[in-house]
PDB file of N, CA and C in Angstrom:
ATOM      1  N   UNK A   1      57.786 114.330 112.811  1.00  0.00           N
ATOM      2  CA  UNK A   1      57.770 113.204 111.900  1.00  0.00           C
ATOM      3  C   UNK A   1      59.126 112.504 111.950  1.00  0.00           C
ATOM      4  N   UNK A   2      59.068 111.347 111.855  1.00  0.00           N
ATOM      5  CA  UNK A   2      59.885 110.492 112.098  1.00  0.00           C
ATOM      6  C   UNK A   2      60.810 110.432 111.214  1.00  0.00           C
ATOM      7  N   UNK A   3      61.893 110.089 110.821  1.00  0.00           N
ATOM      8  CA  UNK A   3      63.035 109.772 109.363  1.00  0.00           C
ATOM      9  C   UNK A   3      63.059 108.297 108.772  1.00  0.00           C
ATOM     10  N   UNK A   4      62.919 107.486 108.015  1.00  0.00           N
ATOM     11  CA  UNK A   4      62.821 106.615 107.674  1.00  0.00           C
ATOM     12  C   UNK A   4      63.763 106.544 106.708  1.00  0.00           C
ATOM     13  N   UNK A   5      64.869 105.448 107.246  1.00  0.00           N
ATOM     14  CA  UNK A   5      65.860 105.348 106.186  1.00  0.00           C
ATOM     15  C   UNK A   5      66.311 103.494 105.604  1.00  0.00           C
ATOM     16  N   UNK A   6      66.304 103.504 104.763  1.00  0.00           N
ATOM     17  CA  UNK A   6      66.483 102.116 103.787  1.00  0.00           C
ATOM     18  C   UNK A   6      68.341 101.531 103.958  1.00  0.00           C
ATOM     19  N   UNK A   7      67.991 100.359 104.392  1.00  0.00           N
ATOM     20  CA  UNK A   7      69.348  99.326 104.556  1.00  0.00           C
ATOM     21  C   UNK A   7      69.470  98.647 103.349  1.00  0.00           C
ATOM     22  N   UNK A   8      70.436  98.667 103.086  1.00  0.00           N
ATOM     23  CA  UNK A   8      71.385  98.123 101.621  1.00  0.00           C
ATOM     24  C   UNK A   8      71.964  97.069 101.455  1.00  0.00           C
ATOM     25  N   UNK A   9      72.060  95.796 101.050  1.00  0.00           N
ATOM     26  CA  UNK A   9      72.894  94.865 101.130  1.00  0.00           C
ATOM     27  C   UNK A   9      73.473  94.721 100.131  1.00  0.00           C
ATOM     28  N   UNK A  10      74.809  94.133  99.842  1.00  0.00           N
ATOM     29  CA  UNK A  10      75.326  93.176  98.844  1.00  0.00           C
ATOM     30  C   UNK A  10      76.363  93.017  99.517  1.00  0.00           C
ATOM     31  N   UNK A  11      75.878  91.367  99.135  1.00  0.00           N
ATOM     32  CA  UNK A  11      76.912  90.049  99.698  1.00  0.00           C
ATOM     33  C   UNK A  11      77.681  90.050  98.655  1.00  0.00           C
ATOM     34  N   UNK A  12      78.516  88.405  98.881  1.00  0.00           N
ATOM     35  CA  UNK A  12      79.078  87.895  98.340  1.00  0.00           C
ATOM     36  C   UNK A  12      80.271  88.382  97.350  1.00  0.00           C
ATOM     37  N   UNK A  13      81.144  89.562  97.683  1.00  0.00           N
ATOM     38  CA  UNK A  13      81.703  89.969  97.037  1.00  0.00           C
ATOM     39  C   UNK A  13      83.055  89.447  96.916  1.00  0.00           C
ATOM     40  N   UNK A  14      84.280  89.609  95.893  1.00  0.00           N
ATOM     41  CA  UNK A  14      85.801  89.282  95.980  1.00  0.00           C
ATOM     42  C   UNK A  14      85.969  90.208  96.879  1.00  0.00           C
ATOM     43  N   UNK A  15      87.125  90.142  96.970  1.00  0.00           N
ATOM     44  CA  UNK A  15      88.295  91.365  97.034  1.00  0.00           C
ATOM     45  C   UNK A  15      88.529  92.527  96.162  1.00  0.00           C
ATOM     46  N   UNK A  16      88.315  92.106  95.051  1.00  0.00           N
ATOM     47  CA  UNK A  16      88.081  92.743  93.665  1.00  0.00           C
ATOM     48  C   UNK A  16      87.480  94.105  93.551  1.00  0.00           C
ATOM     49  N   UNK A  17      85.752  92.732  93.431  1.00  0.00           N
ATOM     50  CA  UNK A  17      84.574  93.356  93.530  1.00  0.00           C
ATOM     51  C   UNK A  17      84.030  94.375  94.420  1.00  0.00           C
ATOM     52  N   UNK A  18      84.893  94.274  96.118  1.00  0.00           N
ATOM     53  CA  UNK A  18      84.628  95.183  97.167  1.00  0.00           C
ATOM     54  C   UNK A  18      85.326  96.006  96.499  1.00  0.00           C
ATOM     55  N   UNK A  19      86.528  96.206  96.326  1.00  0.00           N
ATOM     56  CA  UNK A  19      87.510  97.480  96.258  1.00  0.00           C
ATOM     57  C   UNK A  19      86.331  98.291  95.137  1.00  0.00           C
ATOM     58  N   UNK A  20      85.703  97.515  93.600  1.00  0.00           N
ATOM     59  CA  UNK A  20      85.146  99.131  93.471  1.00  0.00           C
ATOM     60  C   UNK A  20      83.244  99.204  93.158  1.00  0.00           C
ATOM     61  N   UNK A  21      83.554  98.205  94.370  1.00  0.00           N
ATOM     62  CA  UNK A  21      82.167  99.072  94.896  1.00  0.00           C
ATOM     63  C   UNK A  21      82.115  99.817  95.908  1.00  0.00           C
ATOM     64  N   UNK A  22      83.609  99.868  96.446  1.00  0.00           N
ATOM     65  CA  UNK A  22      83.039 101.164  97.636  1.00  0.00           C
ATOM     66  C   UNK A  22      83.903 102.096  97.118  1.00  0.00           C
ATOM     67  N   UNK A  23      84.730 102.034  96.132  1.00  0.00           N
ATOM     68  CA  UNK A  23      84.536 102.927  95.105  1.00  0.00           C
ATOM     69  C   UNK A  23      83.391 104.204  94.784  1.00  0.00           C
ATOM     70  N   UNK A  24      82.951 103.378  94.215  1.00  0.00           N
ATOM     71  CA  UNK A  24      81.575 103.305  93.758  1.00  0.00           C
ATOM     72  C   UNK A  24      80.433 104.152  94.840  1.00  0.00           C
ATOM     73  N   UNK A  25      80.368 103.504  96.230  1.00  0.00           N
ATOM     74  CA  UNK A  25      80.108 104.150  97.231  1.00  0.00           C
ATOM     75  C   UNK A  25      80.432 105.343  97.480  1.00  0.00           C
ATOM     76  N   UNK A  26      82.018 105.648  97.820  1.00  0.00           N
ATOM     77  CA  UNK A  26      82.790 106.634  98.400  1.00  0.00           C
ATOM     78  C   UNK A  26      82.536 107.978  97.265  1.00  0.00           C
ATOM     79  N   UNK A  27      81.947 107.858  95.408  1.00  0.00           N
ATOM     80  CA  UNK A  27      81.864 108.304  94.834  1.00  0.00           C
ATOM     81  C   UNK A  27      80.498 109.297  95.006  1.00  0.00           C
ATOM     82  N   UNK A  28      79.630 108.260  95.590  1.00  0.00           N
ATOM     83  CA  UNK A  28      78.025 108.469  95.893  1.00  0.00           C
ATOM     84  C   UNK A  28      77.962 109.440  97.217  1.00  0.00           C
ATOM     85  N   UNK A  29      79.192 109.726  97.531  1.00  0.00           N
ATOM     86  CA  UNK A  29      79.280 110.326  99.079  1.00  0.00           C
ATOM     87  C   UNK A  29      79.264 109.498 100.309  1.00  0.00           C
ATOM     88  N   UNK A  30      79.176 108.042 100.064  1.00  0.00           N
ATOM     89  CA  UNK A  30      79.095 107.393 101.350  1.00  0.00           C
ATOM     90  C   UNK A  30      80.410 107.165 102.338  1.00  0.00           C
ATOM     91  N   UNK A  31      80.712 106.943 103.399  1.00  0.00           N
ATOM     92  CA  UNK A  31      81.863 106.678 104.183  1.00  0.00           C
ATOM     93  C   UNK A  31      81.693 105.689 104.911  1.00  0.00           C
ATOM     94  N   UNK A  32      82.466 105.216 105.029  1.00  0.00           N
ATOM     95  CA  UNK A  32      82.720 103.615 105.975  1.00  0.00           C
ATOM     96  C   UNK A  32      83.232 104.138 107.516  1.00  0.00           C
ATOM     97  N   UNK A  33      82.314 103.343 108.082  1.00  0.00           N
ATOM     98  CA  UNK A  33      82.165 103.442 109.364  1.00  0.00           C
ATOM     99  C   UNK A  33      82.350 102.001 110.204  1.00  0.00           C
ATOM    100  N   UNK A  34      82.590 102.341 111.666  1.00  0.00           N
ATOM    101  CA  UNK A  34      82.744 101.311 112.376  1.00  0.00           C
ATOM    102  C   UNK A  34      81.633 101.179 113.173  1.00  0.00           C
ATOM    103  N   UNK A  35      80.058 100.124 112.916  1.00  0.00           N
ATOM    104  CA  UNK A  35      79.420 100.360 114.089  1.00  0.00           C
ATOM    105  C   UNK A  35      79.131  98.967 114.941  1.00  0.00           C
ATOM    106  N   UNK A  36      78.465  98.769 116.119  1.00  0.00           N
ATOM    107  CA  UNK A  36      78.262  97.641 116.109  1.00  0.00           C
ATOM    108  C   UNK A  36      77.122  96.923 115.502  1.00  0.00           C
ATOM    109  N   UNK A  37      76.242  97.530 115.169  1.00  0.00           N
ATOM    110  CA  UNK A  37      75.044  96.826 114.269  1.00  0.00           C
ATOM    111  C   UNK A  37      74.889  97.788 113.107  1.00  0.00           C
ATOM    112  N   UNK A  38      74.187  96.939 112.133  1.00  0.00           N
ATOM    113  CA  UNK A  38      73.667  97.803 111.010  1.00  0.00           C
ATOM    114  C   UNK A  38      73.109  98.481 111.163  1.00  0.00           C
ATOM    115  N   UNK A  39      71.929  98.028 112.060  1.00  0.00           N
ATOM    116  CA  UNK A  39      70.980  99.332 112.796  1.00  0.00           C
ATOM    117  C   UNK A  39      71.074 100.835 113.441  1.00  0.00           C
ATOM    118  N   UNK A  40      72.814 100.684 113.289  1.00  0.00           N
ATOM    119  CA  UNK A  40      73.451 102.152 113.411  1.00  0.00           C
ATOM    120  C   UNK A  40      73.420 102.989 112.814  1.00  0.00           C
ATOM    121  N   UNK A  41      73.477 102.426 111.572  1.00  0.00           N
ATOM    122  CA  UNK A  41      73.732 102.870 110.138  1.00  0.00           C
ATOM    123  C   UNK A  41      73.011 104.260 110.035  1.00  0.00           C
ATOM    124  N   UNK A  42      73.404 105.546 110.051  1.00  0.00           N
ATOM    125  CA  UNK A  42      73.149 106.354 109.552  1.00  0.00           C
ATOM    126  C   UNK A  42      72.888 106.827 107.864  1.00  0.00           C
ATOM    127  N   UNK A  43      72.013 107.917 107.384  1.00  0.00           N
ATOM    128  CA  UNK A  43      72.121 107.776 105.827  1.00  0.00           C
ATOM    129  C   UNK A  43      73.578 108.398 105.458  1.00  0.00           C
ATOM    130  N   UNK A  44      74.079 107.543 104.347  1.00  0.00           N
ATOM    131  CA  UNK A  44      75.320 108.281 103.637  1.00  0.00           C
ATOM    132  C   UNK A  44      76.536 106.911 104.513  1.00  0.00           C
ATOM    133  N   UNK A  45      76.126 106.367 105.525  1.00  0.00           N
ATOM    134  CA  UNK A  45      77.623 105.510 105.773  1.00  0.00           C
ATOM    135  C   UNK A  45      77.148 103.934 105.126  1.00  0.00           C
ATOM    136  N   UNK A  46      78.474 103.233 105.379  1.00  0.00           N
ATOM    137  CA  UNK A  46      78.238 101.811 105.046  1.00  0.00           C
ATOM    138  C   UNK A  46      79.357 101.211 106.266  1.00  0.00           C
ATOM    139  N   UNK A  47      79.115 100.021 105.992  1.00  0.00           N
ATOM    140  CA  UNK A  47      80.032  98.739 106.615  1.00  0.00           C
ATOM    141  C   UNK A  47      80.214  97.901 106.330  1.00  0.00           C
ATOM    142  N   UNK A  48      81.285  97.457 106.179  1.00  0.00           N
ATOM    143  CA  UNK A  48      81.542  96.254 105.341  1.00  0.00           C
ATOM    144  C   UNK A  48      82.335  95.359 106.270  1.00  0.00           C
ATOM    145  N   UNK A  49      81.958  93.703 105.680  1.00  0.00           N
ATOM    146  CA  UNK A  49      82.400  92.720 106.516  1.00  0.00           C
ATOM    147  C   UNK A  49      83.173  91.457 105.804  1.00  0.00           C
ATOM    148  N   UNK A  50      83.771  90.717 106.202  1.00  0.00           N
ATOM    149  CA  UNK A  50      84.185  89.446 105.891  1.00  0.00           C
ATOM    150  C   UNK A  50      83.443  88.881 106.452  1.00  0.00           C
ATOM    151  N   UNK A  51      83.214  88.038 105.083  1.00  0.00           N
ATOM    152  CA  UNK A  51      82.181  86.724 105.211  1.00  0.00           C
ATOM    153  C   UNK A  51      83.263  85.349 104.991  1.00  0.00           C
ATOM    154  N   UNK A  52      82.471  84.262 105.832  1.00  0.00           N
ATOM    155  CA  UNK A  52      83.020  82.629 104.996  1.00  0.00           C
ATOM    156  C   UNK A  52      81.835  81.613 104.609  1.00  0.00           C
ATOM    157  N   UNK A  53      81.577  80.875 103.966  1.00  0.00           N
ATOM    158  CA  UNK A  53      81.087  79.938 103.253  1.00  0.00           C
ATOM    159  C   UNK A  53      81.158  78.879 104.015  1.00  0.00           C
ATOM    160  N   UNK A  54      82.102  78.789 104.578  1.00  0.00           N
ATOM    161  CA  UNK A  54      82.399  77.235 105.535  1.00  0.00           C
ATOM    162  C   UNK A  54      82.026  77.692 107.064  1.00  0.00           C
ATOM    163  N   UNK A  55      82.430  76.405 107.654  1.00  0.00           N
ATOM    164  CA  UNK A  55      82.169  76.430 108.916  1.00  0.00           C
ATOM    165  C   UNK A  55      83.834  76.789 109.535  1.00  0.00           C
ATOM    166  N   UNK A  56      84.697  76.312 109.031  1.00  0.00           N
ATOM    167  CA  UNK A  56      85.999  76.656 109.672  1.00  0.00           C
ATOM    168  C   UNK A  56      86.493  77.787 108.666  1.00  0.00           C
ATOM    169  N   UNK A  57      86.813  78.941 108.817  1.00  0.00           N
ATOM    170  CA  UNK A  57      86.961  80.151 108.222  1.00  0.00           C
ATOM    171  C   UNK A  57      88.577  79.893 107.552  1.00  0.00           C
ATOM    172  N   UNK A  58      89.509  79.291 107.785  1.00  0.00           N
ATOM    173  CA  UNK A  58      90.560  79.503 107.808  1.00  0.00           C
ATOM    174  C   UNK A  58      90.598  78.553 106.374  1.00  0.00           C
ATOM    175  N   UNK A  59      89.882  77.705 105.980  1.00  0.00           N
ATOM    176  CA  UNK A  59      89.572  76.600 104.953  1.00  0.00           C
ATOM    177  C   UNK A  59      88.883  77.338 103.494  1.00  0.00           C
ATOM    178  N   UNK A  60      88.020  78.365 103.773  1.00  0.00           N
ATOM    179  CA  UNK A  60      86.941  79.320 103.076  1.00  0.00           C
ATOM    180  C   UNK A  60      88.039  80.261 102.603  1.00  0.00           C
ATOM    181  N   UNK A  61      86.766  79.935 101.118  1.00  0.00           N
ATOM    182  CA  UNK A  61      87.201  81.797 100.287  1.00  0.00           C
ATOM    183  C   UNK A  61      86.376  82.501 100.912  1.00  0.00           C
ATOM    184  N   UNK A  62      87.282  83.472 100.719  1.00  0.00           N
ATOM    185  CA  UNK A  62      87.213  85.145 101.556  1.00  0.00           C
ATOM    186  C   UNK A  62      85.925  85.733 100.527  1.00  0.00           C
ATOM    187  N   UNK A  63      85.240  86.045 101.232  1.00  0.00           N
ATOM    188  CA  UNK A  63      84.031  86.996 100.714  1.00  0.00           C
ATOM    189  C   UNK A  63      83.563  88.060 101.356  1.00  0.00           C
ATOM    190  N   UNK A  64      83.057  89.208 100.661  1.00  0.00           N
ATOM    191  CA  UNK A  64      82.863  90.398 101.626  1.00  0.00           C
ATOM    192  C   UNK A  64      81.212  90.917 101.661  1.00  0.00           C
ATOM    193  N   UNK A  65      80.811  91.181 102.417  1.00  0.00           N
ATOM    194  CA  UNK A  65      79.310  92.291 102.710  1.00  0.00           C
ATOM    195  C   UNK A  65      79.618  93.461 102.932  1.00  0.00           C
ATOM    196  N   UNK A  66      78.762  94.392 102.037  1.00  0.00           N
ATOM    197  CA  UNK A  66      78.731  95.614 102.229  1.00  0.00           C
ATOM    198  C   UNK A  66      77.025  96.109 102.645  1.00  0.00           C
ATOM    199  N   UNK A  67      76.750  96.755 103.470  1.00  0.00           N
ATOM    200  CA  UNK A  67      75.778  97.330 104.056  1.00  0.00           C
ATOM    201  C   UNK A  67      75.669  98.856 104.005  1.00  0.00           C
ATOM    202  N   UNK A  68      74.323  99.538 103.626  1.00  0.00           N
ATOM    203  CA  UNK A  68      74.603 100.545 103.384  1.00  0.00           C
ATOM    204  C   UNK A  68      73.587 101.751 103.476  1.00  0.00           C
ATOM    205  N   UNK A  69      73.410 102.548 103.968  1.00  0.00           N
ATOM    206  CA  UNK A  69      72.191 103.316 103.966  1.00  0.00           C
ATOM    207  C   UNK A  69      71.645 105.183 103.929  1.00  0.00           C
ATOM    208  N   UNK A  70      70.577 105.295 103.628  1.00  0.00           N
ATOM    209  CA  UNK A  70      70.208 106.157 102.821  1.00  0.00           C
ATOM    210  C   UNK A  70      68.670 106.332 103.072  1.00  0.00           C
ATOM    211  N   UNK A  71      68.555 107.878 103.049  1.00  0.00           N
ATOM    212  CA  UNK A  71      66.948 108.670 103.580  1.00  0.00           C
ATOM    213  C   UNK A  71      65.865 107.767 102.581  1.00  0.00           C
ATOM    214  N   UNK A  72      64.760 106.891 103.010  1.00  0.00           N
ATOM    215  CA  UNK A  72      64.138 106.430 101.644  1.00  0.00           C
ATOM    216  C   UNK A  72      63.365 107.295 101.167  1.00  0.00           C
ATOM    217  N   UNK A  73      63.681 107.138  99.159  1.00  0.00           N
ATOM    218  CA  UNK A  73      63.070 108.205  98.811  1.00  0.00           C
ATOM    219  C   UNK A  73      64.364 109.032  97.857  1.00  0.00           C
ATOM    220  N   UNK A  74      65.577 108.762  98.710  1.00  0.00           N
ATOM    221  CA  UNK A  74      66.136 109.404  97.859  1.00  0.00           C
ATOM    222  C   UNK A  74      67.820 108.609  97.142  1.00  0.00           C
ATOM    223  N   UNK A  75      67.627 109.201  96.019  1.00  0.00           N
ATOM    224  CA  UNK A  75      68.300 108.315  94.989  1.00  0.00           C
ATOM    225  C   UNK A  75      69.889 107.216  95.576  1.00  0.00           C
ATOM    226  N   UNK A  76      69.684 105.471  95.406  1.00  0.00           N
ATOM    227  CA  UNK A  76      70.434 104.999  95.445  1.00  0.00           C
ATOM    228  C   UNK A  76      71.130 104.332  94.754  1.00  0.00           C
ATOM    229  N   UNK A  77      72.877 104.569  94.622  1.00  0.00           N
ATOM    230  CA  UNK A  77      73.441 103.907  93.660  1.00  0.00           C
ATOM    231  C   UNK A  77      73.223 102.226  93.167  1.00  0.00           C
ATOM    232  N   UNK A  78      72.361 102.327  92.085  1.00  0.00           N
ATOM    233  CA  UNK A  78      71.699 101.255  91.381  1.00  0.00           C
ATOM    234  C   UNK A  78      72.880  99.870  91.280  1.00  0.00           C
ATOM    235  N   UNK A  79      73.696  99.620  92.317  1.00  0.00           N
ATOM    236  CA  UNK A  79      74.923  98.618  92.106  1.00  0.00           C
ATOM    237  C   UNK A  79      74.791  97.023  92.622  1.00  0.00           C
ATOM    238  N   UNK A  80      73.484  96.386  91.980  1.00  0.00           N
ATOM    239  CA  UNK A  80      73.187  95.411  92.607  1.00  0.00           C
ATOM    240  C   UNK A  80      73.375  94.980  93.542  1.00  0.00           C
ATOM    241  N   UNK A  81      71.616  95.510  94.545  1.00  0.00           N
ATOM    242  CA  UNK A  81      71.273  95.254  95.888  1.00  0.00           C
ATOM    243  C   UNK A  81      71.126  94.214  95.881  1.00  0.00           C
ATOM    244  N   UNK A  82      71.001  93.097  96.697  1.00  0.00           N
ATOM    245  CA  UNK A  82      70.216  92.306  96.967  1.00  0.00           C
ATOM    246  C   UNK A  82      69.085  92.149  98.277  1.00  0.00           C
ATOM    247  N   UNK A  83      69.251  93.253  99.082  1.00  0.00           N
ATOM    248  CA  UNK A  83      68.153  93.380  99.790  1.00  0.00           C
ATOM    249  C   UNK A  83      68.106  94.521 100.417  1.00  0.00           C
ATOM    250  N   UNK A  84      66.559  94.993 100.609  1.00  0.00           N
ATOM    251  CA  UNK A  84      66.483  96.221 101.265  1.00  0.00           C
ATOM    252  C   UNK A  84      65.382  96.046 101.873  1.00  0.00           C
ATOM    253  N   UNK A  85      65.922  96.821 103.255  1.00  0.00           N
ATOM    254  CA  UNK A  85      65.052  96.410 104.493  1.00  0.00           C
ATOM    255  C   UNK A  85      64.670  98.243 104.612  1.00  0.00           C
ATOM    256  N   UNK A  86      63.535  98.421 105.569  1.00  0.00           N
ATOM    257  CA  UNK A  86      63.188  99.844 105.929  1.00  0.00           C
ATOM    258  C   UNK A  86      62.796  99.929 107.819  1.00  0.00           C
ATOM    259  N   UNK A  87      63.568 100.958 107.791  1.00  0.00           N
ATOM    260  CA  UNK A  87      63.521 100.788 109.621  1.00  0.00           C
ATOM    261  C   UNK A  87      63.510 102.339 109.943  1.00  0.00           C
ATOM    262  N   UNK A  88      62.230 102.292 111.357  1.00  0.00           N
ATOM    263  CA  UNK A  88      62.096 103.843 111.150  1.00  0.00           C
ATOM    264  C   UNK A  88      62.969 103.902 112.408  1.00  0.00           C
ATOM    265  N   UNK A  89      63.732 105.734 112.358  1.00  0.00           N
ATOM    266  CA  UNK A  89      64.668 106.282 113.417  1.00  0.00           C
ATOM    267  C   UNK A  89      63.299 106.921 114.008  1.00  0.00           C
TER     268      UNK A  89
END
């Protein structure tokens, strides 16, 4: 049987707001990882990114994505998702 594990999003974060939500994360047991796609994402890591709003980045407030994932099924820190995708390994 296959593993089926759930992708995590939340955008749009400060600087702030990232520092404690991966907090928040790192509390839940998760660890930050370097991968090249989300689709790497093992359960228990995350990744987080800089985002921009504009087209020329250097003009834009700084915003961050955090991505994040976990066996579905089993309990995730309730820290306003805004999307969850399901992809089987």
């Amino acid at each position: 049987m296959a593993l089926v594990s759930a992708t995590h999003r939340r955008d749009r974060l400060t600087a702030a707001e990232l520092a404690s939500f991966e907090s928040l994360l790192r509390q839940d047991g998760y660890r930050l990882v370097t991968k090249a796609s989300e689709s790497e994402l093992l359960p228990g890591e995350y990744l987080k990114r800089q985002q921009s709003t504009f087209v020329y980045a250097y003009a834009s407030p700084v915003v961050w994505e955090v991505v994040w994932s976990d066996l579905a099924g089993q309990r995730v820190p309730a820290h306003g998702k805004a999307e969850i995708r399901n992809s089987r390994h």
